[in-house]
Structures are given as C-alpha cells and as structure tokens.
PDB file of N, CA and C in Angstrom:
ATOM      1  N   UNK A   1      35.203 -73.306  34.592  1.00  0.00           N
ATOM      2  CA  UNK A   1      36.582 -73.030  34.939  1.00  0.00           C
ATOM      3  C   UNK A   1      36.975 -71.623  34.476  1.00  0.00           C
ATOM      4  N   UNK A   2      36.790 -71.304  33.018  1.00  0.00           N
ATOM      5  CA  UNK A   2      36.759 -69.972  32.938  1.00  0.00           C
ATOM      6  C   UNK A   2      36.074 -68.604  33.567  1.00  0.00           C
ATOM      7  N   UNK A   3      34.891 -68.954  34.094  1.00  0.00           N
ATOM      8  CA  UNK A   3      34.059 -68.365  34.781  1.00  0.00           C
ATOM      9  C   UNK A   3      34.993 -68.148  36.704  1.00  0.00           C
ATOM     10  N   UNK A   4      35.372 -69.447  36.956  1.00  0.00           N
ATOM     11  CA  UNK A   4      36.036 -68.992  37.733  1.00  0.00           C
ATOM     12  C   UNK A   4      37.441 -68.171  38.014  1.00  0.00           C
ATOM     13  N   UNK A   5      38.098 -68.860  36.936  1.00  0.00           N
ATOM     14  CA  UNK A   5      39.594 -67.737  36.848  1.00  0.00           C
ATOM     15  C   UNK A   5      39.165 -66.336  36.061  1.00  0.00           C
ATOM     16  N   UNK A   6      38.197 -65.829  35.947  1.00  0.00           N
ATOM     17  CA  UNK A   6      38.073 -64.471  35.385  1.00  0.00           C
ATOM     18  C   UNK A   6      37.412 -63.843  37.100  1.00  0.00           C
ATOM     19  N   UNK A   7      36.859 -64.626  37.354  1.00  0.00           N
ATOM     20  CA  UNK A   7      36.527 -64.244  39.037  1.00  0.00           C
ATOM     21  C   UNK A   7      37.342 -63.911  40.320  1.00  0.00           C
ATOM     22  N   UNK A   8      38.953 -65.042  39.534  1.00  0.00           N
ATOM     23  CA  UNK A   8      40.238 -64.814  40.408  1.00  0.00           C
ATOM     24  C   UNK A   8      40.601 -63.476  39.784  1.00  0.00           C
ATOM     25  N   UNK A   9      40.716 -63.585  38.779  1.00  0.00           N
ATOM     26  CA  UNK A   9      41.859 -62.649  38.171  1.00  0.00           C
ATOM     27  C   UNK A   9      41.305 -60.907  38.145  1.00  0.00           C
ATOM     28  N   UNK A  10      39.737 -60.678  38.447  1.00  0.00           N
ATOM     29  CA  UNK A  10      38.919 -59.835  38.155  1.00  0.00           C
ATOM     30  C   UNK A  10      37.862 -59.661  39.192  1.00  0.00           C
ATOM     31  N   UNK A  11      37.894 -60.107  40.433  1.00  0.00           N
ATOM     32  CA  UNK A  11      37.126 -60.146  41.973  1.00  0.00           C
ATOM     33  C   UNK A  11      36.483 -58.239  41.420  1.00  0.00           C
ATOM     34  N   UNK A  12      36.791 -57.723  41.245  1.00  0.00           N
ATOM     35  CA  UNK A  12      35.508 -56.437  41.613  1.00  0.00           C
ATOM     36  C   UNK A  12      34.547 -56.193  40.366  1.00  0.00           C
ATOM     37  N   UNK A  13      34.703 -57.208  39.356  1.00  0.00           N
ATOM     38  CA  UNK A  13      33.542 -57.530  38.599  1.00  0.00           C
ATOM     39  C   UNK A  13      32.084 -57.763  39.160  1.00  0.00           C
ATOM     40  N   UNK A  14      32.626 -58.425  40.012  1.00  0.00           N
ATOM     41  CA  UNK A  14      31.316 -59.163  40.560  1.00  0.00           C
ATOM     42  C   UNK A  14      31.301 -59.170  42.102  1.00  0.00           C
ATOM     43  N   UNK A  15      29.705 -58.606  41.876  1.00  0.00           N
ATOM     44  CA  UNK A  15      29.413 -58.497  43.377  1.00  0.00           C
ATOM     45  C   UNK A  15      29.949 -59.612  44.736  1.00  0.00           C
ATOM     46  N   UNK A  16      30.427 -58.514  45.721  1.00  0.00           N
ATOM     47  CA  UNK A  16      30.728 -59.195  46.561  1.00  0.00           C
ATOM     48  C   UNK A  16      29.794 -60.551  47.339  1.00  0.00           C
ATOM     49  N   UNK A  17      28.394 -60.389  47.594  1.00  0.00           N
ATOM     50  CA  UNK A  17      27.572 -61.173  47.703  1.00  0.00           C
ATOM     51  C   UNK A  17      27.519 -62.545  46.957  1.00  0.00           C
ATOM     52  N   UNK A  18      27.994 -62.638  45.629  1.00  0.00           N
ATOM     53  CA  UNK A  18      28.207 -63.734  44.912  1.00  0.00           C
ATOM     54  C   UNK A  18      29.122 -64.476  45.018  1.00  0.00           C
ATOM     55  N   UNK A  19      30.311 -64.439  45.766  1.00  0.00           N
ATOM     56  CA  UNK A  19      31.595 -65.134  46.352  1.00  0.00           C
ATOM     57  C   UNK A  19      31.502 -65.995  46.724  1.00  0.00           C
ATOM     58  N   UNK A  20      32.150 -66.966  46.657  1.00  0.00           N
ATOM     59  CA  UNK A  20      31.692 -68.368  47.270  1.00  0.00           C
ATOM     60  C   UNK A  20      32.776 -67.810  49.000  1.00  0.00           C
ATOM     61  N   UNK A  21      31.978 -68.805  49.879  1.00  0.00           N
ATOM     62  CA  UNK A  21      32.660 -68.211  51.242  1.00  0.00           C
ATOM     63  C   UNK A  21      34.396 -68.753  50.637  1.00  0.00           C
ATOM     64  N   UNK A  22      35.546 -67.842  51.574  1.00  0.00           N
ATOM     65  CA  UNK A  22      37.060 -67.804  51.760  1.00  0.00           C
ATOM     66  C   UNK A  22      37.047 -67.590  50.288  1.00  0.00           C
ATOM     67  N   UNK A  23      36.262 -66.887  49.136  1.00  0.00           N
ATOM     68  CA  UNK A  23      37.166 -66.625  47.776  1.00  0.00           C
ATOM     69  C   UNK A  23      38.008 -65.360  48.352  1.00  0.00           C
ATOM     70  N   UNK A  24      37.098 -64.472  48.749  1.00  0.00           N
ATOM     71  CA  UNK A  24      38.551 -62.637  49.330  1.00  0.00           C
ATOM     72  C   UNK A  24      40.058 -63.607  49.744  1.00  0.00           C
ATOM     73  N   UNK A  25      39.849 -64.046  50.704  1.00  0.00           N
ATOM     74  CA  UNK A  25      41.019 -64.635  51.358  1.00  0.00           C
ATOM     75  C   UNK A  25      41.772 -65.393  50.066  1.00  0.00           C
ATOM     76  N   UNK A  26      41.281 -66.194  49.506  1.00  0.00           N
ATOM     77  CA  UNK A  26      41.962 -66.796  48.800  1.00  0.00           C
ATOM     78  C   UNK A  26      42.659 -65.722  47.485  1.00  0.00           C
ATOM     79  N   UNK A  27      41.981 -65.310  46.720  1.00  0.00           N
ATOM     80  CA  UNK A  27      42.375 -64.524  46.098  1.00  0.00           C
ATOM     81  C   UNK A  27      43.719 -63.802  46.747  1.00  0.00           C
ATOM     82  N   UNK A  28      43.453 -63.191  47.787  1.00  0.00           N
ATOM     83  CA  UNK A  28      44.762 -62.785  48.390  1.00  0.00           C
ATOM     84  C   UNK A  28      45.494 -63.291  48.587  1.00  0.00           C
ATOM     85  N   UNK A  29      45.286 -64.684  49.010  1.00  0.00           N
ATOM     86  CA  UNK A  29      46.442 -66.183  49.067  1.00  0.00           C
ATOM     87  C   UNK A  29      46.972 -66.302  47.749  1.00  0.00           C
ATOM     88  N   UNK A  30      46.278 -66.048  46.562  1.00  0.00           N
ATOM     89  CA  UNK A  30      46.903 -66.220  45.321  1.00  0.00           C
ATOM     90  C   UNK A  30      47.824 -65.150  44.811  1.00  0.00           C
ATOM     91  N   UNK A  31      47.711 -63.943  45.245  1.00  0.00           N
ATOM     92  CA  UNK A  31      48.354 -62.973  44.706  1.00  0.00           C
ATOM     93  C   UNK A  31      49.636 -62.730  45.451  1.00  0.00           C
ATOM     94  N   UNK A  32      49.518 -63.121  46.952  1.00  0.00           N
ATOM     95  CA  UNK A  32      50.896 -62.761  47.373  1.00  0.00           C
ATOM     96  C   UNK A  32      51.632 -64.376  47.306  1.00  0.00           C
ATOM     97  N   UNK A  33      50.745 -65.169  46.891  1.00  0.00           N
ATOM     98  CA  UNK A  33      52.202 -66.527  46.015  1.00  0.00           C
ATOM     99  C   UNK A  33      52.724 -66.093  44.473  1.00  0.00           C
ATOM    100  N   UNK A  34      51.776 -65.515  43.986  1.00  0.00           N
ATOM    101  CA  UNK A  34      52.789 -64.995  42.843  1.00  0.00           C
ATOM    102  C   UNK A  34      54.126 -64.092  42.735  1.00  0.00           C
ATOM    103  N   UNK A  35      53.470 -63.543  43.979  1.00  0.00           N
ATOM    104  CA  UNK A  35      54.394 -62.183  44.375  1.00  0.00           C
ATOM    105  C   UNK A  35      55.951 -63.130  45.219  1.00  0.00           C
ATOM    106  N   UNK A  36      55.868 -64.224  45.465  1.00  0.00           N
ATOM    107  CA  UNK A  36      56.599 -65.326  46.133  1.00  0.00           C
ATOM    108  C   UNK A  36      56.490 -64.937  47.385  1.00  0.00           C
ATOM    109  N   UNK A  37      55.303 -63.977  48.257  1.00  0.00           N
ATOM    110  CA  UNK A  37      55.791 -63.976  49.898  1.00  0.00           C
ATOM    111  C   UNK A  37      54.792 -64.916  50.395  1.00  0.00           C
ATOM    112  N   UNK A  38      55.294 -66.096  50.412  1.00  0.00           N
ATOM    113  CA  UNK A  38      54.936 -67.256  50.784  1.00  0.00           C
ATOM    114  C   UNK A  38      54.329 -67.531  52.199  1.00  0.00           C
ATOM    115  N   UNK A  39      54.810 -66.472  52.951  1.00  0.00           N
ATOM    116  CA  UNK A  39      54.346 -66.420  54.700  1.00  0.00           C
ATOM    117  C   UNK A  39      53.114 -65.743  54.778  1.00  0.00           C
ATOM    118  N   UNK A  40      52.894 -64.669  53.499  1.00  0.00           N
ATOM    119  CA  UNK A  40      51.492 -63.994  53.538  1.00  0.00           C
ATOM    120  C   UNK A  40      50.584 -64.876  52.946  1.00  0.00           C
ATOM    121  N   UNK A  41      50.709 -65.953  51.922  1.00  0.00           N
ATOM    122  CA  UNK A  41      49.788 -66.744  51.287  1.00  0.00           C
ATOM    123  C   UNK A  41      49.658 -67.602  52.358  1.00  0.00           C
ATOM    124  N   UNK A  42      50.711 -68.201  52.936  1.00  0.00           N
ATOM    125  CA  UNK A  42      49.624 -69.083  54.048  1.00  0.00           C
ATOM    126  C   UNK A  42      49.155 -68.979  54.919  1.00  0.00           C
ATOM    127  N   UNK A  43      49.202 -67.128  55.380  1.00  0.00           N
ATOM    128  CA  UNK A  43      47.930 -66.659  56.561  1.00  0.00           C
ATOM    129  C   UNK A  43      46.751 -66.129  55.712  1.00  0.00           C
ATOM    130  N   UNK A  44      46.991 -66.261  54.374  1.00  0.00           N
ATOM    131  CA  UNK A  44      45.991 -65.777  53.857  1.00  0.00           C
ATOM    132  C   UNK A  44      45.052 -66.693  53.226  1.00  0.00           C
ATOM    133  N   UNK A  45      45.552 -68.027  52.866  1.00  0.00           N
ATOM    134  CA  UNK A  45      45.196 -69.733  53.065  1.00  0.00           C
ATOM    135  C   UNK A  45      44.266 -70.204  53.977  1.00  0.00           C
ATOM    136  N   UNK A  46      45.067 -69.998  55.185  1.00  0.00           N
ATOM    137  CA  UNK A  46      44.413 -70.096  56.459  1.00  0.00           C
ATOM    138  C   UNK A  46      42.855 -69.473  56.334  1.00  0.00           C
ATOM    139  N   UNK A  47      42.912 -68.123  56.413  1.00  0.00           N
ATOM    140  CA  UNK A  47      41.769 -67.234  56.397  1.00  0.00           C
ATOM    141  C   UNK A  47      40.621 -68.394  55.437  1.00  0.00           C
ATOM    142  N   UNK A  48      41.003 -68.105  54.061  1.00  0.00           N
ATOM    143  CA  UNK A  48      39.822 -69.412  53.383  1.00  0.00           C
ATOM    144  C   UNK A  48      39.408 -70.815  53.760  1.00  0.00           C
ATOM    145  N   UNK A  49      40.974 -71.062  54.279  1.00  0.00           N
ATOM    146  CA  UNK A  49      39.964 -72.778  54.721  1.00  0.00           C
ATOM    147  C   UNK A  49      39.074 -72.161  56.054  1.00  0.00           C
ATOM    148  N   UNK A  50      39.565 -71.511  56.711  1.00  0.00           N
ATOM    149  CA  UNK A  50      38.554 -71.527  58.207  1.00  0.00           C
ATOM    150  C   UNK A  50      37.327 -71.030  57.091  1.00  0.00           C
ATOM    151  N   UNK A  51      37.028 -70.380  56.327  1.00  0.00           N
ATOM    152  CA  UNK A  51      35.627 -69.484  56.188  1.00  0.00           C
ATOM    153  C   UNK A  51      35.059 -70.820  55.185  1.00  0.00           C
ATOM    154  N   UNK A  52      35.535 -71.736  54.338  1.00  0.00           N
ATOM    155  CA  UNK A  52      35.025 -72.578  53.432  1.00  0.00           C
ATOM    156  C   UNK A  52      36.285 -73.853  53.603  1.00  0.00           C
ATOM    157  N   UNK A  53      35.961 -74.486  55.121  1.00  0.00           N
ATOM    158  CA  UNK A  53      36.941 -76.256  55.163  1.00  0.00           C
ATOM    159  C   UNK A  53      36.961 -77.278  54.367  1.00  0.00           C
ATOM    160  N   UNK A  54      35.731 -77.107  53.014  1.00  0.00           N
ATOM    161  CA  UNK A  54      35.900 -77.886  52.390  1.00  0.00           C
ATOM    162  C   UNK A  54      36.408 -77.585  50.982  1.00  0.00           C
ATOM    163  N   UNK A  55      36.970 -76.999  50.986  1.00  0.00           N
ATOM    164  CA  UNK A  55      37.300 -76.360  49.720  1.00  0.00           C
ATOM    165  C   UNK A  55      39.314 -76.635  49.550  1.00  0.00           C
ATOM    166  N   UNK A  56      39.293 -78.014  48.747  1.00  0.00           N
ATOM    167  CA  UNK A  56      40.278 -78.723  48.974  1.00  0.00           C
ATOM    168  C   UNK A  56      41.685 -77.837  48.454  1.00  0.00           C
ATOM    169  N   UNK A  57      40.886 -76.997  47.326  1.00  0.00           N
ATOM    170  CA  UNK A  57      42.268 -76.159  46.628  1.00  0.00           C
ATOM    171  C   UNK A  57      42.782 -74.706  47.846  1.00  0.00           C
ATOM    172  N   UNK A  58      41.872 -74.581  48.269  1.00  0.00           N
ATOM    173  CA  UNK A  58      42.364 -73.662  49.594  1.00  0.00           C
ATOM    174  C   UNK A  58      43.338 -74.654  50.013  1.00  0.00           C
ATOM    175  N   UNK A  59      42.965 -75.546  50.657  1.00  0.00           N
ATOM    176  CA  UNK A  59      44.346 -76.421  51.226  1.00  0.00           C
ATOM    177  C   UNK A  59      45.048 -76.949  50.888  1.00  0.00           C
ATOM    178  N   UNK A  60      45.437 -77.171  49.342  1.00  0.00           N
ATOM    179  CA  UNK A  60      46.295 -77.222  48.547  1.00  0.00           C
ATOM    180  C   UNK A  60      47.309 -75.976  48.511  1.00  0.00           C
ATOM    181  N   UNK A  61      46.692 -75.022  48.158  1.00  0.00           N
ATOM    182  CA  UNK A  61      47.114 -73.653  48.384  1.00  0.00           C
ATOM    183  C   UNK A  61      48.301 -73.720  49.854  1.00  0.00           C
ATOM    184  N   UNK A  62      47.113 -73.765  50.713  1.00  0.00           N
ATOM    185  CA  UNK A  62      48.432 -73.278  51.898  1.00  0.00           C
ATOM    186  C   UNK A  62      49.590 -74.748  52.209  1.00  0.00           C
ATOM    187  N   UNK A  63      49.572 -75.783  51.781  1.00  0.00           N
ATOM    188  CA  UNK A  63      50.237 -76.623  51.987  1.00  0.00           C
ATOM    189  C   UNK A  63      51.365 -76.505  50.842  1.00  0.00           C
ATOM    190  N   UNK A  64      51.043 -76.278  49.976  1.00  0.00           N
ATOM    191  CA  UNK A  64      52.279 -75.543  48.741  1.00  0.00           C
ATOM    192  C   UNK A  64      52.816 -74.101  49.090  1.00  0.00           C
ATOM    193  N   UNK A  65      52.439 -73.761  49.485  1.00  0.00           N
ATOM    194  CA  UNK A  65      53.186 -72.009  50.542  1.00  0.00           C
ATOM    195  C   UNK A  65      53.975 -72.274  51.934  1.00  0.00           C
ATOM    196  N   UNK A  66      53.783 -73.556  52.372  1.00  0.00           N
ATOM    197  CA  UNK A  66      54.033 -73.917  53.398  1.00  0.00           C
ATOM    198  C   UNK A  66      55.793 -74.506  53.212  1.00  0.00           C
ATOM    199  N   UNK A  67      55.157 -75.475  51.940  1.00  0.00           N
ATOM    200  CA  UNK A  67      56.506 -75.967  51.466  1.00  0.00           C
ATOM    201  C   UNK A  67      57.251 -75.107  50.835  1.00  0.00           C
ATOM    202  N   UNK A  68      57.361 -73.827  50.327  1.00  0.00           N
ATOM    203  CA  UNK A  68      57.669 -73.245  49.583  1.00  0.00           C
ATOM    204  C   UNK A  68      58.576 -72.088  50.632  1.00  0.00           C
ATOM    205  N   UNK A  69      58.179 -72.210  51.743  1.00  0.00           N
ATOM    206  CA  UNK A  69      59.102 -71.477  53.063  1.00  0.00           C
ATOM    207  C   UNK A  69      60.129 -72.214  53.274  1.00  0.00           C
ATOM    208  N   UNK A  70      60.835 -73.117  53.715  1.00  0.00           N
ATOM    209  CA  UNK A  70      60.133 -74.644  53.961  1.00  0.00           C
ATOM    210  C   UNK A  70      60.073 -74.373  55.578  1.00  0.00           C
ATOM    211  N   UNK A  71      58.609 -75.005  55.449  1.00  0.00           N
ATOM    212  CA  UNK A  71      58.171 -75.449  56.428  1.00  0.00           C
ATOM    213  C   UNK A  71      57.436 -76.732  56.294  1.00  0.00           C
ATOM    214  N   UNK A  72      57.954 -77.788  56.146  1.00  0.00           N
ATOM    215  CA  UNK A  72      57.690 -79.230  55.707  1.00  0.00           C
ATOM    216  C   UNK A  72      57.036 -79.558  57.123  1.00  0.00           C
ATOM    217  N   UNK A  73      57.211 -79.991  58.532  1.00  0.00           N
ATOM    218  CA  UNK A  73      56.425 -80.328  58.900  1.00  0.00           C
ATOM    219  C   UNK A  73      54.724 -79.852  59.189  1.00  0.00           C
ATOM    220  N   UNK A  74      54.377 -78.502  59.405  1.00  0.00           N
ATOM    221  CA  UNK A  74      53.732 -77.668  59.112  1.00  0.00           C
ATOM    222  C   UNK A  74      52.641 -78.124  58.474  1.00  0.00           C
ATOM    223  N   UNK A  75      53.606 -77.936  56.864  1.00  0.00           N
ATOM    224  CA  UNK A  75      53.100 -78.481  55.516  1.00  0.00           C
ATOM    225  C   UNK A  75      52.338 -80.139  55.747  1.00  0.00           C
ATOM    226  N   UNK A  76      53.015 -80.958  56.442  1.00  0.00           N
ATOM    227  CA  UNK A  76      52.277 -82.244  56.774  1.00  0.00           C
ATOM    228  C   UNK A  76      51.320 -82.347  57.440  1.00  0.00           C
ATOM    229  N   UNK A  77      51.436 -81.294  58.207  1.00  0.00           N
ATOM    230  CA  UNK A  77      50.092 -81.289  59.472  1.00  0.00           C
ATOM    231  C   UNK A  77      48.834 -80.903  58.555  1.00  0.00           C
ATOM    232  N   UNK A  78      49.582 -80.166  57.515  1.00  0.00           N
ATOM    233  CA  UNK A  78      48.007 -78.977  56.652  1.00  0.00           C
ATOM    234  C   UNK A  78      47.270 -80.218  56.190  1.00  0.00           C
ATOM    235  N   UNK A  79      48.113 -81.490  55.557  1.00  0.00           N
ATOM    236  CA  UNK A  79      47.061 -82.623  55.048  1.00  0.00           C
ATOM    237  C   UNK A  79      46.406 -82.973  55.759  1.00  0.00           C
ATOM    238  N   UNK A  80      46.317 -82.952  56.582  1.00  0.00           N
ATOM    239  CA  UNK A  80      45.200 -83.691  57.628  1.00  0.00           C
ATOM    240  C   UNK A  80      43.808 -82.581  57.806  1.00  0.00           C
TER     241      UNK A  80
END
C-alpha cells in the first residue's frame, strides 16, 4: 500500500513501463478530484477503467466524481 501511494503521489519516480495499465489516467483522475473539478476526474476515470476494467478503485473513483457533480443517475449506470 505504501509502495503504491508513493507511486500516486510521485509517478516520475518510476519508470513509465512499470505502471500498471490506466495508472497515468488515474493519477490524473486523482489530482483534478483534489483540485474539486469533478468533470475532469471523471473523463479522466473513464480513461483508466477503459485501459484496466478491472480495476474496481478506478470505478469507484469515477462513480464518486460523478456524484460529486451531481450526476446521480450517471453515477448508477457507472455500477454496473
């Protein structure tokens, strides 16, 4: 876990080749929800689940950015 949030927080440590697929995207999904522009985290959400669909916190991610516009139905469709 630490290994991975020093990977969020610090992406040009480590070679790009070592990324798990949708981390770029995500990372960017994470930084513009901090920043609160909530419409850029969930095209930037998007981007990671298409590159890595199983990667449940990507879609956690954009379904909490979703709600956070609100865009609640949206947000319901993302669970599926």
């Amino acid at each position: 876990a630490q290994r991975d949030k020093d990977l969020r927080d610090h992406p040009r440590r480590y070679p790009q080749s070592r990324q798990a697929p949708g981390f770029g995207a995500a990372a960017q999904a994470f930084a513009a929800y901090d920043r609160d522009d909530f419409g850029a985290a969930a095209q930037a959400a998007r981007k990671a689940i298409a590159q890595a669909p199983k990667r449940m916190d990507y879609r956690l991610l954009l379904i909490e950015s979703l709600q956070r516009q609100p865009h609640l139905q949206e947000a319901d469709q993302a669970t599926t």
